[in-house]
Protein backbone atom coordinates (compact mmCIF):
# COMPACT_ATOMS: atom_id res chain seq x y z
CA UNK A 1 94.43 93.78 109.86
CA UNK A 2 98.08 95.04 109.52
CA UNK A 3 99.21 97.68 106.70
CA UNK A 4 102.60 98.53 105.72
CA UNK A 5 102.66 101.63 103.40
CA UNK A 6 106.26 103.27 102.36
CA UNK A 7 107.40 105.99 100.46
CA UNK A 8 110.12 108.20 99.33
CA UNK A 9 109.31 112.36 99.48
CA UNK A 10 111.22 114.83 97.94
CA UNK A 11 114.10 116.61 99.81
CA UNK A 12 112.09 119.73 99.46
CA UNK A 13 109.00 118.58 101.17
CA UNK A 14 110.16 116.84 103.89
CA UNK A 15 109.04 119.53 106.18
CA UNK A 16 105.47 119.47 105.39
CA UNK A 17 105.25 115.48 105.10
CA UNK A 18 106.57 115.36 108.83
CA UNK A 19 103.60 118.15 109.72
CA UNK A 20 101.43 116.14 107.94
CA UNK A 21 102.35 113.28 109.81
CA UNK A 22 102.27 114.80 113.30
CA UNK A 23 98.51 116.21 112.70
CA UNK A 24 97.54 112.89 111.59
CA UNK A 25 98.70 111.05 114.50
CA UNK A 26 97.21 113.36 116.92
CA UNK A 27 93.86 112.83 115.26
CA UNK A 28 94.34 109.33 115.74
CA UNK A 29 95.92 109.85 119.46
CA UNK A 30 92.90 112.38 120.23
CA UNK A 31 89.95 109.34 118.91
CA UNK A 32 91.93 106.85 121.62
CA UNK A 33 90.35 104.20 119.78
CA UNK A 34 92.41 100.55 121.59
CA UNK A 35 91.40 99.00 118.29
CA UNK A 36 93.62 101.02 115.85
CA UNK A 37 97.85 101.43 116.55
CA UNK A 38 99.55 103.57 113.68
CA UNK A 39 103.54 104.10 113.75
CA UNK A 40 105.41 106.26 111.43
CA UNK A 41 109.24 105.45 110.58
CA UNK A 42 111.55 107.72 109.16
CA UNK A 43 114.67 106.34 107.92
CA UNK A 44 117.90 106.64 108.12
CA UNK A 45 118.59 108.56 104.12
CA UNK A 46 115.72 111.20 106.15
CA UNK A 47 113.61 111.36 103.27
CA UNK A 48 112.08 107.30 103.09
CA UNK A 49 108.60 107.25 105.83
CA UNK A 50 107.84 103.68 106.44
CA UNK A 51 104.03 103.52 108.39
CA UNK A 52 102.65 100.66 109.75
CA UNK A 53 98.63 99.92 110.72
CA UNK A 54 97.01 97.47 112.79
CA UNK A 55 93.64 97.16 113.06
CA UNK A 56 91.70 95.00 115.53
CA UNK A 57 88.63 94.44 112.94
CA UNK A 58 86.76 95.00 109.72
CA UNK A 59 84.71 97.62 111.76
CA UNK A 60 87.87 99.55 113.29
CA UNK A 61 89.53 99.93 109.53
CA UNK A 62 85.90 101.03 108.64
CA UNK A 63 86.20 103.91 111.60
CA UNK A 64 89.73 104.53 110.90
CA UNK A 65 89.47 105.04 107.09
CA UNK A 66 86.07 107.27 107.89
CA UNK A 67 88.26 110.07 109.54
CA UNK A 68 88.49 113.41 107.60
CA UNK A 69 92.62 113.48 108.55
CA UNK A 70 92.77 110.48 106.96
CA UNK A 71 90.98 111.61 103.24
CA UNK A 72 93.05 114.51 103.98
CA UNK A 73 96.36 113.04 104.73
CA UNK A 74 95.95 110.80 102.26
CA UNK A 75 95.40 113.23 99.06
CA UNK A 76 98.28 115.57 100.63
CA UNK A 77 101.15 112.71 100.55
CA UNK A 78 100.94 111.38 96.89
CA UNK A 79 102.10 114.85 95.96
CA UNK A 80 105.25 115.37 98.59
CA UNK A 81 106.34 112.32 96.48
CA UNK A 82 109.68 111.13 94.72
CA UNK A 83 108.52 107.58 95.02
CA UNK A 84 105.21 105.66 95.98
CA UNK A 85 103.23 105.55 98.47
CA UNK A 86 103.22 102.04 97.93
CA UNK A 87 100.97 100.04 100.45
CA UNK A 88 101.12 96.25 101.91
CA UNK A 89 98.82 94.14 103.72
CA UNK A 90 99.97 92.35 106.42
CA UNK A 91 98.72 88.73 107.80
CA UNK A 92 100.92 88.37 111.09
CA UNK A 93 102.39 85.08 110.88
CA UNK A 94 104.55 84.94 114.42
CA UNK A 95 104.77 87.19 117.57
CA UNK A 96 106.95 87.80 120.48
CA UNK A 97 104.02 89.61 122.19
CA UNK A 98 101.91 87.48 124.38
């Protein structure tokens, strides 16, 4: 399962969004769970975050969306927003990774 999610903050809470960002991915670091990557993007304008999510199963998105950071982060983002969140799912169609 792949997720794209992307959205625009305001210039005024950029700040918090990126120390939002940085305690959710330590949660996620800390669980060391092989069957859930998450990478953040920031943009060149400084203000766009573009995250991506892949998860190996129905059972790992289960786990991952279970996490109190991620109720938390979740509620905290929509209202650092100019624009979005506005969230994708993925189906990989090609790879260069073997």
């Amino acid at each position: 399962m792949d997720f794209h999610v992307e959205y625009r903050v305001k210039a005024d809470q950029v700040e918090a969004q990126l120390a939002a960002i940085g305690d959710f991915i330590e949660a996620i670091r800390g669980d060391g769970d092989p069957e859930v990557r998450y990478t953040v993007y920031r943009m060149e304008d400084g203000v766009t975050f573009r995250h991506h999510a892949w998860m190996a199963s129905e059972e790992a998105f289960a786990r991952f969306r279970g996490r109190p950071q991620f109720k938390t982060f979740g509620e905290g983002t929509p209202g650092r927003c100019e624009e979005g969140p506005n969230v994708t799912k993925l189906e990989m169609y090609a790879t260069s990774a073997e």
